[in-house]
C-alpha atoms as a PDB file:
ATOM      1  CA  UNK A   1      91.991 -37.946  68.327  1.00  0.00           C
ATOM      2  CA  UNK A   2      94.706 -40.321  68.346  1.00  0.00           C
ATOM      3  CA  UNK A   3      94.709 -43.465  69.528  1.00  0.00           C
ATOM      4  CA  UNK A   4      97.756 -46.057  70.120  1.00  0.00           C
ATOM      5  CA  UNK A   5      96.562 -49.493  70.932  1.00  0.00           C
ATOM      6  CA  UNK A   6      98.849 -52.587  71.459  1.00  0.00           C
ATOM      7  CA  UNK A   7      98.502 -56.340  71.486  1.00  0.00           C
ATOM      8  CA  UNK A   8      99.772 -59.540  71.779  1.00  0.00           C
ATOM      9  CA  UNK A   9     101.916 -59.692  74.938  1.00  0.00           C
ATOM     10  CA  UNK A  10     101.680 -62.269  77.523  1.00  0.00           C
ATOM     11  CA  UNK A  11     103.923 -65.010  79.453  1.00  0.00           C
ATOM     12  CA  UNK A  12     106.877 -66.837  77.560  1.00  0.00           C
ATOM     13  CA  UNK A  13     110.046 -69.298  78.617  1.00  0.00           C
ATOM     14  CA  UNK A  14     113.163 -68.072  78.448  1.00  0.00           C
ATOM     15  CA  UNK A  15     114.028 -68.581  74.916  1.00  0.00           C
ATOM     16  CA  UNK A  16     110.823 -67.882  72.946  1.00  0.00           C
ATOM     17  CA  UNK A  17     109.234 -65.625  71.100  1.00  0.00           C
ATOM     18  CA  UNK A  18     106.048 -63.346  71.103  1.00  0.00           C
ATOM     19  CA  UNK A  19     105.014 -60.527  68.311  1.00  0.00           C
ATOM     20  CA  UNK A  20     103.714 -57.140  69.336  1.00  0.00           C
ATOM     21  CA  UNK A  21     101.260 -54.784  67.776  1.00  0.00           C
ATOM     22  CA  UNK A  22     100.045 -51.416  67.947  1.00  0.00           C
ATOM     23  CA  UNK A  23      97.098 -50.216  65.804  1.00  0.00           C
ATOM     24  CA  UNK A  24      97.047 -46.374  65.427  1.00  0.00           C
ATOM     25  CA  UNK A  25      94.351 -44.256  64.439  1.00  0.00           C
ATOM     26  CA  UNK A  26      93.804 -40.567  64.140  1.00  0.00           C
ATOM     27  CA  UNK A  27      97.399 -40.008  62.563  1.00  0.00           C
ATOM     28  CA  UNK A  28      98.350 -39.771  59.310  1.00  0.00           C
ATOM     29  CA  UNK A  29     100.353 -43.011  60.000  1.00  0.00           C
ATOM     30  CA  UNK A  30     102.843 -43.148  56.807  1.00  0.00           C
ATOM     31  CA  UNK A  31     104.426 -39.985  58.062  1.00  0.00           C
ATOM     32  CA  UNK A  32     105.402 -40.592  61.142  1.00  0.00           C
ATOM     33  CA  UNK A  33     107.298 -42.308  63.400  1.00  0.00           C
ATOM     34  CA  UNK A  34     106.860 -45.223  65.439  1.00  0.00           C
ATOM     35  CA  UNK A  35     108.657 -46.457  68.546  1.00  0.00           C
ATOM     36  CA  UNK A  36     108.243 -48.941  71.264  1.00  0.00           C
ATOM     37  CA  UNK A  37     109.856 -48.326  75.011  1.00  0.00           C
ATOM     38  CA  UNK A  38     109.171 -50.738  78.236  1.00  0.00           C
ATOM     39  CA  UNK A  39     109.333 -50.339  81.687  1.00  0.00           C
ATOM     40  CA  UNK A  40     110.194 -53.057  84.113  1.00  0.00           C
ATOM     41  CA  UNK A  41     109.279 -52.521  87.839  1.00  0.00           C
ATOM     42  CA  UNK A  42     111.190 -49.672  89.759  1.00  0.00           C
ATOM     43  CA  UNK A  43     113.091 -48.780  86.373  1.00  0.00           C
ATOM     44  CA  UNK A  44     112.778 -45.767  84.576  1.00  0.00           C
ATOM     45  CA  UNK A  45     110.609 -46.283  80.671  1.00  0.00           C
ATOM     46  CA  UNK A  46     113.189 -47.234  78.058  1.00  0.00           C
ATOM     47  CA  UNK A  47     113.418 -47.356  74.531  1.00  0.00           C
ATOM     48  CA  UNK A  48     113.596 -50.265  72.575  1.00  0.00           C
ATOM     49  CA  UNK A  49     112.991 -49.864  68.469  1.00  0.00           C
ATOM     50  CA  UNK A  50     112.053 -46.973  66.086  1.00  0.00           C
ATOM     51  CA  UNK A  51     111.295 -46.732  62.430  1.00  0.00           C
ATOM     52  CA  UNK A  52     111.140 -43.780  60.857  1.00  0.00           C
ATOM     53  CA  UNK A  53     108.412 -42.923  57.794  1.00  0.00           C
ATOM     54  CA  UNK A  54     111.268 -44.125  55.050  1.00  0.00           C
ATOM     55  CA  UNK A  55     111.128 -47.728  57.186  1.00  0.00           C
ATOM     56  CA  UNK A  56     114.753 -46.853  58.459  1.00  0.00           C
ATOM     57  CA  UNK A  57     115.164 -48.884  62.069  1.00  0.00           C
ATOM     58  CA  UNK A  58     116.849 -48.062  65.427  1.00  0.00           C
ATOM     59  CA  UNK A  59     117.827 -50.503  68.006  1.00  0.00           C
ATOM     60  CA  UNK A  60     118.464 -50.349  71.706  1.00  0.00           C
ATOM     61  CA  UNK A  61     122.183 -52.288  72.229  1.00  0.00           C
ATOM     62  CA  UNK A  62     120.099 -54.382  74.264  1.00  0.00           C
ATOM     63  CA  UNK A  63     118.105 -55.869  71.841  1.00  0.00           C
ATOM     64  CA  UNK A  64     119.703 -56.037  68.889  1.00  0.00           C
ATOM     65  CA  UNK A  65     119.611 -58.966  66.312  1.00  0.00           C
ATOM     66  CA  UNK A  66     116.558 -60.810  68.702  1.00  0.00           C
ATOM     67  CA  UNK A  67     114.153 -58.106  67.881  1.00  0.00           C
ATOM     68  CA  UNK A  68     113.046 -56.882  64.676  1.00  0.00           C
ATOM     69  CA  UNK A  69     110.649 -53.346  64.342  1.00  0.00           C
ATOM     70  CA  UNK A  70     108.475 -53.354  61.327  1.00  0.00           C
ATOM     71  CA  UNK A  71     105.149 -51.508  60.089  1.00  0.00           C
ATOM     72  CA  UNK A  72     102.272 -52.152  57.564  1.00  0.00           C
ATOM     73  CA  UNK A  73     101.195 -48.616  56.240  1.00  0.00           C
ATOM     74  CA  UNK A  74      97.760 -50.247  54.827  1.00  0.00           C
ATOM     75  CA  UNK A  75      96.795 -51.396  58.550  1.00  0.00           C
ATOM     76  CA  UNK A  76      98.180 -48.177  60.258  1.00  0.00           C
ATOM     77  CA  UNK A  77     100.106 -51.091  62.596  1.00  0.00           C
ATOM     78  CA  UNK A  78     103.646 -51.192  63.851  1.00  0.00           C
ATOM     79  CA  UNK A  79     105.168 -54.797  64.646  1.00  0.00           C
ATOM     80  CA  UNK A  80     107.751 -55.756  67.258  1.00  0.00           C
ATOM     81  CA  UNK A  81     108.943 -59.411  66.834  1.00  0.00           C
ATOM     82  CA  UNK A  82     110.396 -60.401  69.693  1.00  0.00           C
ATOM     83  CA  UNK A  83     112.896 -63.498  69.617  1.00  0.00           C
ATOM     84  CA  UNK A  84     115.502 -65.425  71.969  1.00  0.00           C
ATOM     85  CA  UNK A  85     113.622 -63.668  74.882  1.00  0.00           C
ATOM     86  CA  UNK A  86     115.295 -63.363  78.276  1.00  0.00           C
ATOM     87  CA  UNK A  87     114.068 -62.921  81.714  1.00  0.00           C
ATOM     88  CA  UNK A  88     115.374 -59.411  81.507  1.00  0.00           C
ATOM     89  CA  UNK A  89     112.931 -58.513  78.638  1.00  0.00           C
ATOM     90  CA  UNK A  90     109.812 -58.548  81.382  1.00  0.00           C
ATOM     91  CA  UNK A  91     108.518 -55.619  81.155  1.00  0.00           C
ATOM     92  CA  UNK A  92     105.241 -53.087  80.097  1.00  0.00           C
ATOM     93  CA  UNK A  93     105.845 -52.546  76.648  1.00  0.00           C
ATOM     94  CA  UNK A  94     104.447 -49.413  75.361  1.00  0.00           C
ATOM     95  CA  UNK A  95     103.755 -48.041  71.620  1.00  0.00           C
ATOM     96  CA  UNK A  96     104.180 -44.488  70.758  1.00  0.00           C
ATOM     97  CA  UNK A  97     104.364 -41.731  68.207  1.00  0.00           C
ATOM     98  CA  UNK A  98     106.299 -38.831  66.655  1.00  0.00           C
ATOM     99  CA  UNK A  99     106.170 -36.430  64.073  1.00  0.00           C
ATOM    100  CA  UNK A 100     110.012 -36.204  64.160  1.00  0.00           C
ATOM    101  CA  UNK A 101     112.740 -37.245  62.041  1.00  0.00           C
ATOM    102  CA  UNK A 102     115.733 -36.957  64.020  1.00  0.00           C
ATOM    103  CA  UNK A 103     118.780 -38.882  64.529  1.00  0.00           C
ATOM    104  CA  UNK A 104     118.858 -42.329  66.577  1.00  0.00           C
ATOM    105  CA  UNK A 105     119.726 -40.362  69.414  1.00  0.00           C
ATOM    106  CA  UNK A 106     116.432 -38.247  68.772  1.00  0.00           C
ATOM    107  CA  UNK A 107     114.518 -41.104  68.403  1.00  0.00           C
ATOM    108  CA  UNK A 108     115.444 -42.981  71.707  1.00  0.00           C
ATOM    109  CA  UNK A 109     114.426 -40.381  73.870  1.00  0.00           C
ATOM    110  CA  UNK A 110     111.262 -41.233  74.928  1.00  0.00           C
ATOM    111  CA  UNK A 111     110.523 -37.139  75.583  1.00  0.00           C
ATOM    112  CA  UNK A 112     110.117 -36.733  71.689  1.00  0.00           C
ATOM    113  CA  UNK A 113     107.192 -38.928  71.092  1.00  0.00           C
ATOM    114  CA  UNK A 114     104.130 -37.250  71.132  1.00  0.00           C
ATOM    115  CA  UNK A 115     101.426 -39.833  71.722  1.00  0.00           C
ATOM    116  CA  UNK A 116     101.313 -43.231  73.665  1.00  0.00           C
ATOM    117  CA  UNK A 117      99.572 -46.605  74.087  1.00  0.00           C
ATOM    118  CA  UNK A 118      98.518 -48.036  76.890  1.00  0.00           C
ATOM    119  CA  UNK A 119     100.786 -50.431  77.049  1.00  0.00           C
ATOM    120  CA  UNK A 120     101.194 -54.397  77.424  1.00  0.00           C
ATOM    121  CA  UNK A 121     102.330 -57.074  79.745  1.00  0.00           C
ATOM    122  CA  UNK A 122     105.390 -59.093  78.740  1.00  0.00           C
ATOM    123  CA  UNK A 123     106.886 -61.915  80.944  1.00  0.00           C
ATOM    124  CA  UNK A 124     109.529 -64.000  80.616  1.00  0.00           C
ATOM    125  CA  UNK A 125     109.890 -66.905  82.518  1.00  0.00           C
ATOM    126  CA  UNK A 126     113.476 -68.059  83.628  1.00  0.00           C
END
């Protein structure tokens, strides 16, 4: 059974930072690939970051150079540092899965990921 479970979100100022998690188990993590989306209120779930299984990372324009995707193969955890947060960042940000290797277009669309997290609360105070 797999199970995607993130941490560390919470309330910020404009301007900080905060440092995501998700813990996976049930997958044979190396080998796949790991995303994060987010969905603000009345908006539609978007994606964020990727990296594939070769550590190769994908960025939503949005986000680029203030966040930073990473993953530790020994814990079976994938990272999001967030940095220089803006309002605009509040969101639910969600973990997920997939066994594909596709291109960056692939990889944003959040139909291709197989398994998800529950998601956590990130706020970002003006």
């Amino acid at each position: 059974q797999v199970q995607l479970v993130e941490s560390g979100g919470g309330l910020v100022q404009a301007g900080g930072s905060l440092r995501l998690s998700c813990a996976a188990s049930g997958v044979t993590f190396s080998s796949y690939t790991m995303g994060w989306f987010r969905q603000a209120p009345g908006k539609e779930r978007e994606f964020v970051a990727a990296i594939n299984w070769n550590r190769s990372t994908y960025y939503a324009d949005s986000v680029k150079g203030r966040f930073t995707i990473s993953r530790d193969n020994a814990k079976n955890t994938v990272y999001l540092q967030m940095n220089s947060l803006k309002p605009e960042d509040t969101a639910v940000y969600y973990c997920a899965t997939t066994r594909g290797r596709g291109s960056s277009w692939f990889l944003s669309q959040r139909d291709n990921y197989d398994y998800w997290g529950q998601g956590t609360q990130v706020t970002v105070s003006s």
